[in-house]
Protein backbone atom coordinates (compact mmCIF):
# COMPACT_ATOMS: atom_id res chain seq x y z
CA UNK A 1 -38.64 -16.59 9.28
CA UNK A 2 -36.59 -17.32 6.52
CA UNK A 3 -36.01 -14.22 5.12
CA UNK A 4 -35.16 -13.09 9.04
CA UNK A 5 -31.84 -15.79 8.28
CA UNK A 6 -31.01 -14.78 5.02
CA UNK A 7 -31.02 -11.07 6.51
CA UNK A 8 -28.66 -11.97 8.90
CA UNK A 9 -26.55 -14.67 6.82
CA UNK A 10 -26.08 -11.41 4.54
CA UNK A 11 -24.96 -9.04 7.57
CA UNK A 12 -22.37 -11.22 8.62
CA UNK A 13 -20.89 -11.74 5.34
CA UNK A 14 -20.85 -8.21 4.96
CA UNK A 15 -19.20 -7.68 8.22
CA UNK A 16 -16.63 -10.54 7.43
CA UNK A 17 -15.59 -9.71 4.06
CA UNK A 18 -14.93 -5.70 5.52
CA UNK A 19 -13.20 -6.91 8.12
CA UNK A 20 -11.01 -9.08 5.57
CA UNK A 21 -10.85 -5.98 3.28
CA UNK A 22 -9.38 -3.59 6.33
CA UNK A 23 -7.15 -6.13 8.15
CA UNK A 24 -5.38 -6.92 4.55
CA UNK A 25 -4.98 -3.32 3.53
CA UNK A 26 -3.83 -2.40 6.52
CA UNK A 27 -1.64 -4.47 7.20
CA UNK A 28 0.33 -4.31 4.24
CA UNK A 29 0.08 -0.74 4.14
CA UNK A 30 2.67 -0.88 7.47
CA UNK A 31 4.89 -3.31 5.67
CA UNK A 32 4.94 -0.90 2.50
CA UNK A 33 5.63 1.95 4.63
CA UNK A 34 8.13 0.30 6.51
CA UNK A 35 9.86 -1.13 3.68
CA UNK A 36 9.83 2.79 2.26
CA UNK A 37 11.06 3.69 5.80
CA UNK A 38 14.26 1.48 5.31
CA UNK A 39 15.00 2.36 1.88
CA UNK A 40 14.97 6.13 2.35
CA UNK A 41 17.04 5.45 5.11
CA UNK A 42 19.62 3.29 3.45
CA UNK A 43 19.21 6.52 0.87
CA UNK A 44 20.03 9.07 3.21
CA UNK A 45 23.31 6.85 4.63
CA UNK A 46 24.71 6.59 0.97
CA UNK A 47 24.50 2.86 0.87
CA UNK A 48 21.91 3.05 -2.70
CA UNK A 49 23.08 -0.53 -3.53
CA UNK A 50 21.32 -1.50 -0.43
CA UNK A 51 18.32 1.24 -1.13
CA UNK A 52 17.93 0.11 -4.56
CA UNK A 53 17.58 -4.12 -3.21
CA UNK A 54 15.07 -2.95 -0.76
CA UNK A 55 13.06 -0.82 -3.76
CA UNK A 56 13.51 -4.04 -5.78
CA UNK A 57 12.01 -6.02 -2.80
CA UNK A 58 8.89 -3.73 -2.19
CA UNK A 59 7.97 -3.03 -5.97
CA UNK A 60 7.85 -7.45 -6.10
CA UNK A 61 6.01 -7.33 -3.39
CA UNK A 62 3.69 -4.45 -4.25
CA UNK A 63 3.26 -5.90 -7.32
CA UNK A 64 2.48 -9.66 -6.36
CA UNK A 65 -0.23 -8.24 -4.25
CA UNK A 66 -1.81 -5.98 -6.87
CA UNK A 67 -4.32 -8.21 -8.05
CA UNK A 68 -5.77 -8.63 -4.87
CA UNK A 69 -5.40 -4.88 -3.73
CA UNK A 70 -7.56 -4.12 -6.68
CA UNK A 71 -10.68 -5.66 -5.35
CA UNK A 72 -10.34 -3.95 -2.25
CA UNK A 73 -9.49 -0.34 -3.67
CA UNK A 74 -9.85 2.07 -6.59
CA UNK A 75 -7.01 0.88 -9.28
CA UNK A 76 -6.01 4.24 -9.65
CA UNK A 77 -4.38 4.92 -6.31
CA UNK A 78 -2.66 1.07 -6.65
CA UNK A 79 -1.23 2.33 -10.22
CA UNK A 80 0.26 5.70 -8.71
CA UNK A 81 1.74 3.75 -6.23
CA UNK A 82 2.90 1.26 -8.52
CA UNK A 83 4.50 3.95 -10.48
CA UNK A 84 6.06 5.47 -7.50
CA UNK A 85 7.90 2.37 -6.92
CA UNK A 86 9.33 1.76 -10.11
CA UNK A 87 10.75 5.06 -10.55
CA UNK A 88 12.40 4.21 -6.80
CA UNK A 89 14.10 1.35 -8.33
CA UNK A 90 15.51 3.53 -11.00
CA UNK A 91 16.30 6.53 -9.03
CA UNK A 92 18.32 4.15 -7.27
CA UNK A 93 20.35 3.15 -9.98
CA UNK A 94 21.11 6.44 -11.29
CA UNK A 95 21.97 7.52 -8.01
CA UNK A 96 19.00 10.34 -7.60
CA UNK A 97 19.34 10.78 -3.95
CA UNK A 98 16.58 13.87 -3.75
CA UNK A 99 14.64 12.23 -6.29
CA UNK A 100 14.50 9.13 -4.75
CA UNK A 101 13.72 11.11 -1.42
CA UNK A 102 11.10 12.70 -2.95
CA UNK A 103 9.49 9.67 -4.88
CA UNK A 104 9.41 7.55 -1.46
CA UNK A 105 7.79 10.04 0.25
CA UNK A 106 5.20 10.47 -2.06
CA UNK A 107 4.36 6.70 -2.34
CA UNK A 108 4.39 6.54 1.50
CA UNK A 109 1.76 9.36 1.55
CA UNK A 110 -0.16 7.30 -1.31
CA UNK A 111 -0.26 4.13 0.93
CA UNK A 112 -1.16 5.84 4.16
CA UNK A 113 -3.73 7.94 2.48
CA UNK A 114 -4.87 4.00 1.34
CA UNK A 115 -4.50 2.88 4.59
CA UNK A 116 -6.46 5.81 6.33
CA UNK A 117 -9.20 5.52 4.14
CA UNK A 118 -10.35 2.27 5.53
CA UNK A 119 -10.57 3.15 9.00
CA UNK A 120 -13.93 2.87 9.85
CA UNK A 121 -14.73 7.07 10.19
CA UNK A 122 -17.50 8.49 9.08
CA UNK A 123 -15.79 10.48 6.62
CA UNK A 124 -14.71 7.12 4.96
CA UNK A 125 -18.89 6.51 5.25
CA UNK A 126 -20.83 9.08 3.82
């Protein structure tokens, strides 16, 4: 009978720490993407000192939360992303509207694709 327990001890921590894994990816994958939502925005409406606080913002952000986006994820795909937003912030400053267009667009992409690939599918399975 005891091994019946630790069978089921080890499903639900299994089930709890996934559920922890997709409800904290997720949910700052909308916050990155909003954030990148904003700043391409402010981008597109010529205000790039407000673009460039709102890059500054995000790429904190992004990379406060790093260390624990790395156990849930490969660390490639949090370095390109990490990347992307550091060239924002300096695209910004230089006053790169297409590249800075282009860069947030590719980071958004980055985090959805992160985003989409915890969805419980069985793609994301097998």
């Amino acid at each position: 009978m005891k091994r019946g327990w630790i069978a089921v001890i080890m499903i639900a921590l299994s089930l709890a720490f996934g559920g922890m894994d997709y409800y904290y990816v997720t949910s700052n994958a909308d916050i990155y993407a909003g954030m990148l939502t904003e700043a391409q925005e402010k981008m597109e409406q010529s205000e790039i000192t407000e673009a460039e606080s709102v890059a500054q913002r995000l790429d904190y952000r992004f990379r406060s939360q790093k260390g624990l986006m790395n156990i849930f994820m490969h660390h490639s795909e949090s370095g390109g992303i990490s990347c992307d937003l550091a060239m924002l912030e300096m695209y910004a400053r230089t006053g790169g509207t297409e590249e800075f267009l282009a860069t947030a667009a590719r980071a958004k992409r980055e985090i959805m694709t992160m985003k989409n690939s915890k969805i419980l599918r069985w793609e994301n399975i097998f």
